[in-house]
PDB file of N, CA and C in Angstrom:
ATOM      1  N   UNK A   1     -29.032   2.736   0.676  1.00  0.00           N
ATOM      2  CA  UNK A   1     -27.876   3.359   1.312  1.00  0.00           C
ATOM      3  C   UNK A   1     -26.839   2.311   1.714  1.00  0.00           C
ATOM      4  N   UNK A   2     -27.801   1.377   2.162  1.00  0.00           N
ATOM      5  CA  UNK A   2     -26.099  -0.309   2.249  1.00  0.00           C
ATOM      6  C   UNK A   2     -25.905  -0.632   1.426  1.00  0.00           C
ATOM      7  N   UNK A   3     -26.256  -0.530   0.207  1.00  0.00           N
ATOM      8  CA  UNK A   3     -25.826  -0.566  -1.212  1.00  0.00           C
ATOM      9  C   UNK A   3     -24.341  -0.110  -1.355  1.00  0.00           C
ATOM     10  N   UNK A   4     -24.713   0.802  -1.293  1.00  0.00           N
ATOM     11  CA  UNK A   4     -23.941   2.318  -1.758  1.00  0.00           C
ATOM     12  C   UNK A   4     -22.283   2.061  -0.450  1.00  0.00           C
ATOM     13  N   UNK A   5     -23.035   1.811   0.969  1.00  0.00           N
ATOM     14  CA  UNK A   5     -21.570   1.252   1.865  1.00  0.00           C
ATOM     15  C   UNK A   5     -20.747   0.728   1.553  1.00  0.00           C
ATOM     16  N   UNK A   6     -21.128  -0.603   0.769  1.00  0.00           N
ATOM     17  CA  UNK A   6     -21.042  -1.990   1.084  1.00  0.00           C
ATOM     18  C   UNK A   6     -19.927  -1.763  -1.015  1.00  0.00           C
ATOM     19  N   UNK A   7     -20.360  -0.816  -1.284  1.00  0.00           N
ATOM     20  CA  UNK A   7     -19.866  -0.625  -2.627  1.00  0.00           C
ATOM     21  C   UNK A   7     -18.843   0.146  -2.429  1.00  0.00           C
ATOM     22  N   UNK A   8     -18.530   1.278  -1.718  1.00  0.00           N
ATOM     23  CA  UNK A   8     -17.525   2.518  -1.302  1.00  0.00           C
ATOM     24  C   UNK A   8     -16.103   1.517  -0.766  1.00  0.00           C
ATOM     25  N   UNK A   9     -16.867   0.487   0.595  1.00  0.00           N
ATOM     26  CA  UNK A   9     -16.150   0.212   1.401  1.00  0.00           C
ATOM     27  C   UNK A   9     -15.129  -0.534   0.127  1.00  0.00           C
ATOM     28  N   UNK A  10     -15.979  -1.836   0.085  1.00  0.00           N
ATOM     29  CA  UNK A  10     -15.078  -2.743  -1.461  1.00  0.00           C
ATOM     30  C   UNK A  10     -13.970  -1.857  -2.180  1.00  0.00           C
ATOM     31  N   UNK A  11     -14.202  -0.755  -3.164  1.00  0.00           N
ATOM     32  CA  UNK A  11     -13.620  -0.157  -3.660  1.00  0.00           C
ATOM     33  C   UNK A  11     -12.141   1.038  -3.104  1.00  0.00           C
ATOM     34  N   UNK A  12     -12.765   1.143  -1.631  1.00  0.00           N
ATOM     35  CA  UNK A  12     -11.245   1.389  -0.780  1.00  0.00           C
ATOM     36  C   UNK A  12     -10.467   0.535  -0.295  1.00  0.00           C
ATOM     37  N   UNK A  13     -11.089  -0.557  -0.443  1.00  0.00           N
ATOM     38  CA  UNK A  13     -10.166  -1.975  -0.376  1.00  0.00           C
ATOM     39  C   UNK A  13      -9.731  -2.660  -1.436  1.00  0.00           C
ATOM     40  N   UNK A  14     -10.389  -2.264  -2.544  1.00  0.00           N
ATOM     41  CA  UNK A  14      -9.266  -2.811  -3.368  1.00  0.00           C
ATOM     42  C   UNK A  14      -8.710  -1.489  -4.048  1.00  0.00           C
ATOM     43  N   UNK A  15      -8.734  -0.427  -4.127  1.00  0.00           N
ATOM     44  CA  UNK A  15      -7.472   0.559  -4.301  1.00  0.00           C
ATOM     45  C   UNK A  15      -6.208   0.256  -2.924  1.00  0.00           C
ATOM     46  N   UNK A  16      -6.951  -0.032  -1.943  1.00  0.00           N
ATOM     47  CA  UNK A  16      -5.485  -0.366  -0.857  1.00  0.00           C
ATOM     48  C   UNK A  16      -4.951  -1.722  -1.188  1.00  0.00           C
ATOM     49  N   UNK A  17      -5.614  -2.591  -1.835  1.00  0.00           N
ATOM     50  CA  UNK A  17      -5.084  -3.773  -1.930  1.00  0.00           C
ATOM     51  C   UNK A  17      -4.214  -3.546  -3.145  1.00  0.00           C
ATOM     52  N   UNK A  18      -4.392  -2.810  -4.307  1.00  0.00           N
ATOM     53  CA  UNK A  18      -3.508  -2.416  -5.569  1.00  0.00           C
ATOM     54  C   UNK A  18      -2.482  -1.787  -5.060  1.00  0.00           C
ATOM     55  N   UNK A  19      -2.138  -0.899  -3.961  1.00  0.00           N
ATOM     56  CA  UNK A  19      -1.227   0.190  -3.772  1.00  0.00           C
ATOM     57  C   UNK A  19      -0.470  -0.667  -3.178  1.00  0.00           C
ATOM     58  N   UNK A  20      -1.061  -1.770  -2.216  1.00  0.00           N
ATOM     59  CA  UNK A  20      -0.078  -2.648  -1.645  1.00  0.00           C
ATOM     60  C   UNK A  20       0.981  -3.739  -2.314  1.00  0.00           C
ATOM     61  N   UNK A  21       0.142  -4.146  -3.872  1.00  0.00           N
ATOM     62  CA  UNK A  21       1.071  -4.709  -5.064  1.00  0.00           C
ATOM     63  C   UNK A  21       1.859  -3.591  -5.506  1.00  0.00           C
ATOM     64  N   UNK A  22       1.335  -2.337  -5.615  1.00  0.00           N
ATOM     65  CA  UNK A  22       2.415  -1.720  -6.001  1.00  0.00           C
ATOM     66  C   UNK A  22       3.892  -1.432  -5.641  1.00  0.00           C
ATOM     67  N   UNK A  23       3.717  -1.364  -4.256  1.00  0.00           N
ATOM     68  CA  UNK A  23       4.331  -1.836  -3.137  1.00  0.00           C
ATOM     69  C   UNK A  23       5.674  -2.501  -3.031  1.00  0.00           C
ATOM     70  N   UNK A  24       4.747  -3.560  -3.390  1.00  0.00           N
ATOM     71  CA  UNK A  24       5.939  -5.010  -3.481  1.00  0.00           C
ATOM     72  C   UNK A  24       6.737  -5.265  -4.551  1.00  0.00           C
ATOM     73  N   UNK A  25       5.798  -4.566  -5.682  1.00  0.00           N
ATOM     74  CA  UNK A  25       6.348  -4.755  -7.075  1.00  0.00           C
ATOM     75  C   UNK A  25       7.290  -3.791  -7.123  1.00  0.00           C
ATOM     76  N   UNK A  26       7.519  -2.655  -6.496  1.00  0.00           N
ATOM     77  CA  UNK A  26       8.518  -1.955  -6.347  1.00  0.00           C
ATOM     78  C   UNK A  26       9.885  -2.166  -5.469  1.00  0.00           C
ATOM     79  N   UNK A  27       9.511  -3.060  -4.513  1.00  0.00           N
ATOM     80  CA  UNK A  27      10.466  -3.552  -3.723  1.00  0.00           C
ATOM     81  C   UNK A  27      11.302  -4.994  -4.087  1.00  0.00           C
ATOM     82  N   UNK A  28      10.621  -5.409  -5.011  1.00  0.00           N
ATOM     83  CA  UNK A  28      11.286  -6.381  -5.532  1.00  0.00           C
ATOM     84  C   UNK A  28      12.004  -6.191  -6.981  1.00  0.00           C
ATOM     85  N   UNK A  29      11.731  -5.004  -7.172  1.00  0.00           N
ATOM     86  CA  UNK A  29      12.603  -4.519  -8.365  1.00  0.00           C
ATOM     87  C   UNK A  29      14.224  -4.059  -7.714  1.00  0.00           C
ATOM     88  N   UNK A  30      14.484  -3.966  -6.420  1.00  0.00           N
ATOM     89  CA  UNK A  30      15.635  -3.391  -6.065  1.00  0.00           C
ATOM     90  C   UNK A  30      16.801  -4.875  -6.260  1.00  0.00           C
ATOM     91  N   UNK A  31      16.226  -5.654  -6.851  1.00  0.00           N
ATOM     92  CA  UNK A  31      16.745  -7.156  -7.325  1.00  0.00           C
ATOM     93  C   UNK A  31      17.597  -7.105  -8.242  1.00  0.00           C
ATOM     94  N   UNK A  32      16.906  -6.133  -9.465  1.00  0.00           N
ATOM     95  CA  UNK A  32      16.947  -6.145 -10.741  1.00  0.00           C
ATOM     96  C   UNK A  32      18.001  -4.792 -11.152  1.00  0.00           C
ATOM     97  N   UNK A  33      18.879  -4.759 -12.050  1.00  0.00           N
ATOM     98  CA  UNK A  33      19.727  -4.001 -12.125  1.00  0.00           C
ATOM     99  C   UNK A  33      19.029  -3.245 -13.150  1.00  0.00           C
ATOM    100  N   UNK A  34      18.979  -1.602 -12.930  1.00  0.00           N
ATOM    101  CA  UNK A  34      18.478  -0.970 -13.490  1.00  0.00           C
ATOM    102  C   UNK A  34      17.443  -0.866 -13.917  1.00  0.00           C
ATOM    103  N   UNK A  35      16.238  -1.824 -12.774  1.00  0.00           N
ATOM    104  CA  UNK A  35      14.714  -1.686 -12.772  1.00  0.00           C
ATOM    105  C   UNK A  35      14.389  -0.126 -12.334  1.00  0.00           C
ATOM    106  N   UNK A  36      14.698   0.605 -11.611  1.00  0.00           N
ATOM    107  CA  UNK A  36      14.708   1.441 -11.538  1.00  0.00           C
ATOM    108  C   UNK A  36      13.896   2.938 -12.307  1.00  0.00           C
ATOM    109  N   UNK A  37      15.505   2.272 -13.660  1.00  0.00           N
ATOM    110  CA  UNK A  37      15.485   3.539 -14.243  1.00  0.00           C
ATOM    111  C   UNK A  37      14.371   3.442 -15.976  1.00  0.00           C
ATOM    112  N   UNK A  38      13.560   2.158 -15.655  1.00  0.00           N
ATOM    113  CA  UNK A  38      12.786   2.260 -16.874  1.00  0.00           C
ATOM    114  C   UNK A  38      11.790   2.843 -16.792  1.00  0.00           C
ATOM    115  N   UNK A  39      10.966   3.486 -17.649  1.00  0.00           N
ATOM    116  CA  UNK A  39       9.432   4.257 -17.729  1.00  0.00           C
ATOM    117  C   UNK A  39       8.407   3.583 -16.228  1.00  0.00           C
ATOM    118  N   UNK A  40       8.385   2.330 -16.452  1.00  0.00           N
ATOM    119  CA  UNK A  40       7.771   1.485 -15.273  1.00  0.00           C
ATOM    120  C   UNK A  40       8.236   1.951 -13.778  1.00  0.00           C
ATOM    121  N   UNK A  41       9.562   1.846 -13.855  1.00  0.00           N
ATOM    122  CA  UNK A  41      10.118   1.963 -12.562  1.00  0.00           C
ATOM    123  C   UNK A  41      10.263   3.431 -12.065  1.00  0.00           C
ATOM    124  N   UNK A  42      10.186   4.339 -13.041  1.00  0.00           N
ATOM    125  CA  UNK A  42       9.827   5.915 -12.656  1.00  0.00           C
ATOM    126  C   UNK A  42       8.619   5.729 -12.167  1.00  0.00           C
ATOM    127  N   UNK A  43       7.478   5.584 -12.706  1.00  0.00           N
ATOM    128  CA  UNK A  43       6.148   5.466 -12.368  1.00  0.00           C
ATOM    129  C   UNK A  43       5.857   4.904 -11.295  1.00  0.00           C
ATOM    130  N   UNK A  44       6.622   3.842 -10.829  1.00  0.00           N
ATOM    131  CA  UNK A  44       5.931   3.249  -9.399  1.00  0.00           C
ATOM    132  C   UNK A  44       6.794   4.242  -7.995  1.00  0.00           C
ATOM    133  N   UNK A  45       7.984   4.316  -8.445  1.00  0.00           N
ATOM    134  CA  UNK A  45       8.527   5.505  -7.773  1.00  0.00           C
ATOM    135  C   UNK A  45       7.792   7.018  -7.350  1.00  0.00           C
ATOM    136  N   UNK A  46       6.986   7.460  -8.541  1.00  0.00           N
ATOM    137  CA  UNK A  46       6.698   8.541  -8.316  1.00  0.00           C
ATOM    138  C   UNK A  46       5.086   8.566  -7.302  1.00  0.00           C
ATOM    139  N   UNK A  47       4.990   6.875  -7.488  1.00  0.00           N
ATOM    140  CA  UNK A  47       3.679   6.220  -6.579  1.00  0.00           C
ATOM    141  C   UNK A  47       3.695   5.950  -5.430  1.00  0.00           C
ATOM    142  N   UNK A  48       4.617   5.467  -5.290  1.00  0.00           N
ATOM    143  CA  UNK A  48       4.971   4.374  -3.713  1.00  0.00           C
ATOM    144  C   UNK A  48       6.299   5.152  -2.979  1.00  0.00           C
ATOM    145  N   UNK A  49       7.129   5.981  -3.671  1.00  0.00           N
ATOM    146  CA  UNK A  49       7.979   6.692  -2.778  1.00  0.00           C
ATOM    147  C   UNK A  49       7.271   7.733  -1.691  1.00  0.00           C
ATOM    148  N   UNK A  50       6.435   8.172  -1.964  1.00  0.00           N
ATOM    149  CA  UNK A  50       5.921   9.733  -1.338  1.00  0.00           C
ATOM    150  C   UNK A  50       5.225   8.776   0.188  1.00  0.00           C
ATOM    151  N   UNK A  51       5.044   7.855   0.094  1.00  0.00           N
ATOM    152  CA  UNK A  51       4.367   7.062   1.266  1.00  0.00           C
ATOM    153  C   UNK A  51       5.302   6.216   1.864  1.00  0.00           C
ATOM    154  N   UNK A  52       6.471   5.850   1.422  1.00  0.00           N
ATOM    155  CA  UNK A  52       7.328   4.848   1.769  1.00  0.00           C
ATOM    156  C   UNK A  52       8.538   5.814   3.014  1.00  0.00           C
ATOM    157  N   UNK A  53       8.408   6.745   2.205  1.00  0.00           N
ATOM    158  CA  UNK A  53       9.117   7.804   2.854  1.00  0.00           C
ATOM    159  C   UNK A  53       9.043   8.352   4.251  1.00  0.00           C
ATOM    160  N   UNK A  54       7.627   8.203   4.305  1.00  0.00           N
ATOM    161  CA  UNK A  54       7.274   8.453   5.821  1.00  0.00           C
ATOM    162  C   UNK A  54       7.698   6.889   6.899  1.00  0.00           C
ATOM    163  N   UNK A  55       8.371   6.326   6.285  1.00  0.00           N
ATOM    164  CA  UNK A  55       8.815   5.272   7.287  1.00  0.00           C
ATOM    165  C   UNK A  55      10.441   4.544   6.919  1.00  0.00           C
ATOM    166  N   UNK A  56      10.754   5.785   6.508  1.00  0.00           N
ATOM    167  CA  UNK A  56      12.689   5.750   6.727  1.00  0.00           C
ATOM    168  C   UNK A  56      13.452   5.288   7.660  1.00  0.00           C
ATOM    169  N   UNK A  57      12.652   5.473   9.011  1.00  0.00           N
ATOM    170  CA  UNK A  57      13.288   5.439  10.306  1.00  0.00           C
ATOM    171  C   UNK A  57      13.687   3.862  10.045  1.00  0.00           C
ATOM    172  N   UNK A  58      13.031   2.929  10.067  1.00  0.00           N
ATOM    173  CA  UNK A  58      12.717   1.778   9.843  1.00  0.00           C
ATOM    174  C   UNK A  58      14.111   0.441   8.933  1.00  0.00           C
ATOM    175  N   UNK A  59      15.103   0.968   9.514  1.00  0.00           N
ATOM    176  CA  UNK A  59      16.340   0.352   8.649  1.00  0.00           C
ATOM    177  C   UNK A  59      17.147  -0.575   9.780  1.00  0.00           C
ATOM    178  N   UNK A  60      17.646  -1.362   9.454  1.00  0.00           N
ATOM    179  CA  UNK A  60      18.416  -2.182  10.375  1.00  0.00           C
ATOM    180  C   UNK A  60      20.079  -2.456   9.381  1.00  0.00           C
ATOM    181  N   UNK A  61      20.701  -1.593   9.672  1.00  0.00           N
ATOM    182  CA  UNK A  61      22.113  -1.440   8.953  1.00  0.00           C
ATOM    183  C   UNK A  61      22.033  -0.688   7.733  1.00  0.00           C
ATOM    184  N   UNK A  62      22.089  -1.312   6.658  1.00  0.00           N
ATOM    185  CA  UNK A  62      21.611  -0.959   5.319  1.00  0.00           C
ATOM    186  C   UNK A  62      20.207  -1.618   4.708  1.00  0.00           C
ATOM    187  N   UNK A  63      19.543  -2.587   5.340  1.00  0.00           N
ATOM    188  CA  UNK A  63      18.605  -2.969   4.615  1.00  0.00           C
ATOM    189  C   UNK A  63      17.278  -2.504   5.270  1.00  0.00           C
ATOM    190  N   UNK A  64      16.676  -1.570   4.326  1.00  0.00           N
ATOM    191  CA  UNK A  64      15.148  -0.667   4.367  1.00  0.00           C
ATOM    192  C   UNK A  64      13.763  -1.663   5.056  1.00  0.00           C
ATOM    193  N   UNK A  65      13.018  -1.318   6.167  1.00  0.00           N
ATOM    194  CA  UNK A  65      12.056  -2.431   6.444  1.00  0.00           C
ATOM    195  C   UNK A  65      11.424  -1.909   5.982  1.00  0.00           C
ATOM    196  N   UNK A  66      11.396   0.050   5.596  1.00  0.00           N
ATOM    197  CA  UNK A  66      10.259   0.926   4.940  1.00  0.00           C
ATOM    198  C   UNK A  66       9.218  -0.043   4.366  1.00  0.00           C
ATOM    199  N   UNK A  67       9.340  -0.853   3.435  1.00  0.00           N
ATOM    200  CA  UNK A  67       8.186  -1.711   2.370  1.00  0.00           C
ATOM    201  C   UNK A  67       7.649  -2.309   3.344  1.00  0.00           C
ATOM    202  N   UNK A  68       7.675  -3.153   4.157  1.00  0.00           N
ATOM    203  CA  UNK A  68       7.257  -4.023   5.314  1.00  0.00           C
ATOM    204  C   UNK A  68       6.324  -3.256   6.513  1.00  0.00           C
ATOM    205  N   UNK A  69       6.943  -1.791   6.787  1.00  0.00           N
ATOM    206  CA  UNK A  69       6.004  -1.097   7.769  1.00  0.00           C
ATOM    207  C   UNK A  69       4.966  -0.476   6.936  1.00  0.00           C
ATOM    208  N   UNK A  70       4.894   0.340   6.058  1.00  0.00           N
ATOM    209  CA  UNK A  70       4.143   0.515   5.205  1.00  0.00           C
ATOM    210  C   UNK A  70       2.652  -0.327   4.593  1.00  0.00           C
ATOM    211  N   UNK A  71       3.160  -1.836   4.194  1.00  0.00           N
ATOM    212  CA  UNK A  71       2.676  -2.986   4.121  1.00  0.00           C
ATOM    213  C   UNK A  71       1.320  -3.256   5.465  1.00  0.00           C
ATOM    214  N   UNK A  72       2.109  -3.304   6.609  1.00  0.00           N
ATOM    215  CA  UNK A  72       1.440  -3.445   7.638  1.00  0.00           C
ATOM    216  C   UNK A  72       0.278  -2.260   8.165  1.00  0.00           C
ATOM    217  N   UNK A  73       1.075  -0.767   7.875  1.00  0.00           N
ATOM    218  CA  UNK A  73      -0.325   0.445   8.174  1.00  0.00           C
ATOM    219  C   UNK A  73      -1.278   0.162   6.921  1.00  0.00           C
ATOM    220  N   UNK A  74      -0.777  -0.190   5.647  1.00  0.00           N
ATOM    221  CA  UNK A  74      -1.980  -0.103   5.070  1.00  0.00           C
ATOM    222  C   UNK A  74      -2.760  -1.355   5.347  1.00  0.00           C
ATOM    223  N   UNK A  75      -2.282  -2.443   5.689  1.00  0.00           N
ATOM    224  CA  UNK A  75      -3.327  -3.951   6.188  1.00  0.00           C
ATOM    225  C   UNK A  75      -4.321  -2.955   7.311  1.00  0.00           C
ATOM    226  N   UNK A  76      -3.731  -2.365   8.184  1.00  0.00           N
ATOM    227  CA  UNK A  76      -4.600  -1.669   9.551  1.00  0.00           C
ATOM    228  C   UNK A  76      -5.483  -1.137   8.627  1.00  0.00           C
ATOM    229  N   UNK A  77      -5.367  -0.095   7.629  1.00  0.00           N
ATOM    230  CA  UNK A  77      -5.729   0.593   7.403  1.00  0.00           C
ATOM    231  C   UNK A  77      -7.085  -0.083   6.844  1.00  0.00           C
ATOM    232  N   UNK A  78      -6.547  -1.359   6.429  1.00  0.00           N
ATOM    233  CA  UNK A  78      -7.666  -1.683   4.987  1.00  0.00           C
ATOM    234  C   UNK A  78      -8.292  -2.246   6.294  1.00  0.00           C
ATOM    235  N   UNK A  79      -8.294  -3.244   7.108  1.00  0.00           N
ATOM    236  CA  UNK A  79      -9.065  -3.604   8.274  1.00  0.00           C
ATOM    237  C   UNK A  79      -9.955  -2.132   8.905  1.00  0.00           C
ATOM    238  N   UNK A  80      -9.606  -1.500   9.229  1.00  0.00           N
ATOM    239  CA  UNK A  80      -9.808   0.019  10.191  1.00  0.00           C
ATOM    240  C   UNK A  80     -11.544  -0.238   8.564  1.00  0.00           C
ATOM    241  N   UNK A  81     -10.950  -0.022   7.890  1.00  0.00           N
ATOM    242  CA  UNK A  81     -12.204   0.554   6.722  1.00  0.00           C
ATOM    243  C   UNK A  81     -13.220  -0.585   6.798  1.00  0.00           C
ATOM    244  N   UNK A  82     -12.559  -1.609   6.647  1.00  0.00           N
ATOM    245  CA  UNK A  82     -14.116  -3.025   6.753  1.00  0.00           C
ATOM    246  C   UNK A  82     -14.637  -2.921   7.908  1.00  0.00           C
ATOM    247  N   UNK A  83     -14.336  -2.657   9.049  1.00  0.00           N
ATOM    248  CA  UNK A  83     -15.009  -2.801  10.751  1.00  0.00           C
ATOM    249  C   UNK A  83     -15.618  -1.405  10.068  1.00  0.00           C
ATOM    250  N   UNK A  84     -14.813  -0.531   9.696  1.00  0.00           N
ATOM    251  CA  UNK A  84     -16.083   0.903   9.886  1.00  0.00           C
ATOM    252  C   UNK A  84     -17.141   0.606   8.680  1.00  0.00           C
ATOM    253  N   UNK A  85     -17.117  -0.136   7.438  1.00  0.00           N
ATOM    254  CA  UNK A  85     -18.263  -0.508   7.195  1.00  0.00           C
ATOM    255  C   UNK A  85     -19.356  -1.551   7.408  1.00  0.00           C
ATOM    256  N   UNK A  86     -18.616  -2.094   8.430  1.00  0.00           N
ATOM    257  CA  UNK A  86     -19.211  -3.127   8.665  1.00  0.00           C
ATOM    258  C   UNK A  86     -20.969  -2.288  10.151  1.00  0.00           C
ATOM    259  N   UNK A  87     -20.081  -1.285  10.376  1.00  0.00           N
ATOM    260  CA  UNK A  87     -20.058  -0.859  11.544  1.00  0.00           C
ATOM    261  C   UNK A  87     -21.683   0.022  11.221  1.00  0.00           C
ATOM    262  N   UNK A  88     -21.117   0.777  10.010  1.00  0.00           N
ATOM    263  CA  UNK A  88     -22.137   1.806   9.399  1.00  0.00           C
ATOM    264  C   UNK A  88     -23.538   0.956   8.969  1.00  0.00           C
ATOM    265  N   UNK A  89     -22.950  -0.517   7.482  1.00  0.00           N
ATOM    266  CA  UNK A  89     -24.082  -1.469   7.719  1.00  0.00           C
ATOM    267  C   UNK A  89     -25.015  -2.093   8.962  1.00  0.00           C
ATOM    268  N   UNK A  90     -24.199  -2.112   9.726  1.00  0.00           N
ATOM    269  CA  UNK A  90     -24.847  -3.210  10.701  1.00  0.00           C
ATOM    270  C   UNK A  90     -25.420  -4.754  10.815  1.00  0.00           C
ATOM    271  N   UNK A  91     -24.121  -5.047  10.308  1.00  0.00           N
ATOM    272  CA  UNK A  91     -24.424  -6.869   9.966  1.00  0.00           C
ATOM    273  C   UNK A  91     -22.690  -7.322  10.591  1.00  0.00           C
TER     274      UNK A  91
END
Protein backbone atom coordinates (compact mmCIF):
# COMPACT_ATOMS: atom_id res chain seq x y z
CA UNK A 1 0.00 0.00 0.00
CA UNK A 2 3.28 2.56 0.39
CA UNK A 3 4.04 1.38 -2.79
CA UNK A 4 1.09 2.37 -4.38
CA UNK A 5 1.35 6.19 -2.09
CA UNK A 6 4.60 6.84 -2.72
CA UNK A 7 3.71 6.10 -6.68
CA UNK A 8 0.18 8.26 -6.82
CA UNK A 9 1.90 10.99 -4.80
CA UNK A 10 5.13 11.20 -7.55
CA UNK A 11 2.78 11.16 -10.40
CA UNK A 12 0.58 14.26 -9.02
CA UNK A 13 3.72 15.92 -8.82
CA UNK A 14 4.90 15.58 -11.81
CA UNK A 15 1.55 16.26 -13.75
CA UNK A 16 1.74 19.64 -11.46
CA UNK A 17 5.21 20.07 -12.28
CA UNK A 18 4.27 19.72 -16.35
CA UNK A 19 1.21 22.11 -15.99
CA UNK A 20 3.56 24.48 -14.34
CA UNK A 21 5.99 24.38 -17.70
CA UNK A 22 3.06 24.71 -19.41
CA UNK A 23 2.54 27.65 -17.69
CA UNK A 24 5.55 29.44 -18.41
CA UNK A 25 5.81 28.24 -21.82
CA UNK A 26 2.73 30.05 -22.39
CA UNK A 27 3.70 33.15 -20.76
CA UNK A 28 6.67 33.56 -22.47
CA UNK A 29 5.14 33.24 -25.75
CA UNK A 30 3.38 36.74 -25.14
CA UNK A 31 7.16 37.79 -26.40
CA UNK A 32 6.67 36.36 -29.64
CA UNK A 33 4.49 37.91 -32.30
CA UNK A 34 1.84 35.74 -33.25
CA UNK A 35 2.82 32.80 -30.88
CA UNK A 36 -0.45 32.83 -30.07
CA UNK A 37 -2.18 32.05 -33.02
CA UNK A 38 -0.24 28.73 -34.06
CA UNK A 39 -1.74 25.06 -33.53
CA UNK A 40 0.78 25.05 -30.35
CA UNK A 41 -0.34 28.22 -29.01
CA UNK A 42 -4.18 27.30 -29.33
CA UNK A 43 -3.42 24.21 -27.41
CA UNK A 44 -1.67 25.63 -24.46
CA UNK A 45 -4.39 28.28 -24.36
CA UNK A 46 -7.11 25.94 -24.32
CA UNK A 47 -4.79 24.35 -21.22
CA UNK A 48 -3.54 27.00 -19.06
CA UNK A 49 -6.27 29.72 -19.77
CA UNK A 50 -9.27 28.02 -17.86
CA UNK A 51 -6.88 28.16 -14.60
CA UNK A 52 -5.08 31.36 -15.25
CA UNK A 53 -8.33 32.95 -15.35
CA UNK A 54 -9.24 32.46 -11.95
CA UNK A 55 -6.49 34.96 -11.02
CA UNK A 56 -7.26 38.10 -13.27
CA UNK A 57 -7.56 40.20 -10.31
CA UNK A 58 -3.84 40.07 -10.14
CA UNK A 59 -2.62 43.02 -12.67
CA UNK A 60 -0.60 46.00 -11.80
CA UNK A 61 -1.48 48.58 -14.77
CA UNK A 62 -1.35 46.51 -17.84
CA UNK A 63 1.03 43.85 -16.96
CA UNK A 64 -0.84 40.30 -15.87
CA UNK A 65 0.89 38.70 -12.49
CA UNK A 66 -2.00 35.93 -13.35
CA UNK A 67 1.19 33.41 -14.48
CA UNK A 68 3.11 34.19 -11.23
CA UNK A 69 -0.02 33.66 -8.76
CA UNK A 70 -1.02 30.65 -10.38
CA UNK A 71 2.73 29.44 -10.37
CA UNK A 72 2.77 29.90 -6.64
CA UNK A 73 -0.96 27.94 -5.75
CA UNK A 74 0.22 25.23 -7.74
CA UNK A 75 3.97 25.11 -5.79
CA UNK A 76 1.34 25.04 -2.44
CA UNK A 77 -0.44 22.77 -4.07
CA UNK A 78 2.36 20.38 -5.16
CA UNK A 79 3.89 20.82 -1.43
CA UNK A 80 0.11 20.40 0.27
CA UNK A 81 0.35 16.71 -1.82
CA UNK A 82 4.06 15.58 -0.61
CA UNK A 83 3.32 16.45 3.33
CA UNK A 84 -0.08 14.54 2.68
CA UNK A 85 1.94 11.68 1.37
CA UNK A 86 4.38 11.87 3.35
CA UNK A 87 1.80 11.98 6.08
CA UNK A 88 -0.28 8.79 4.83
CA UNK A 89 3.39 6.86 4.50
CA UNK A 90 4.72 7.72 7.66
CA UNK A 91 8.39 8.36 7.16
Amino acid sequence: MATFIIYAVWLINKAISIYMLAIVVYALMSWFPNAYGTAFGRFLARIVEPFESLFNFATIGMISLAPIVALAVLSFVQMGVSYLGQLLVGY
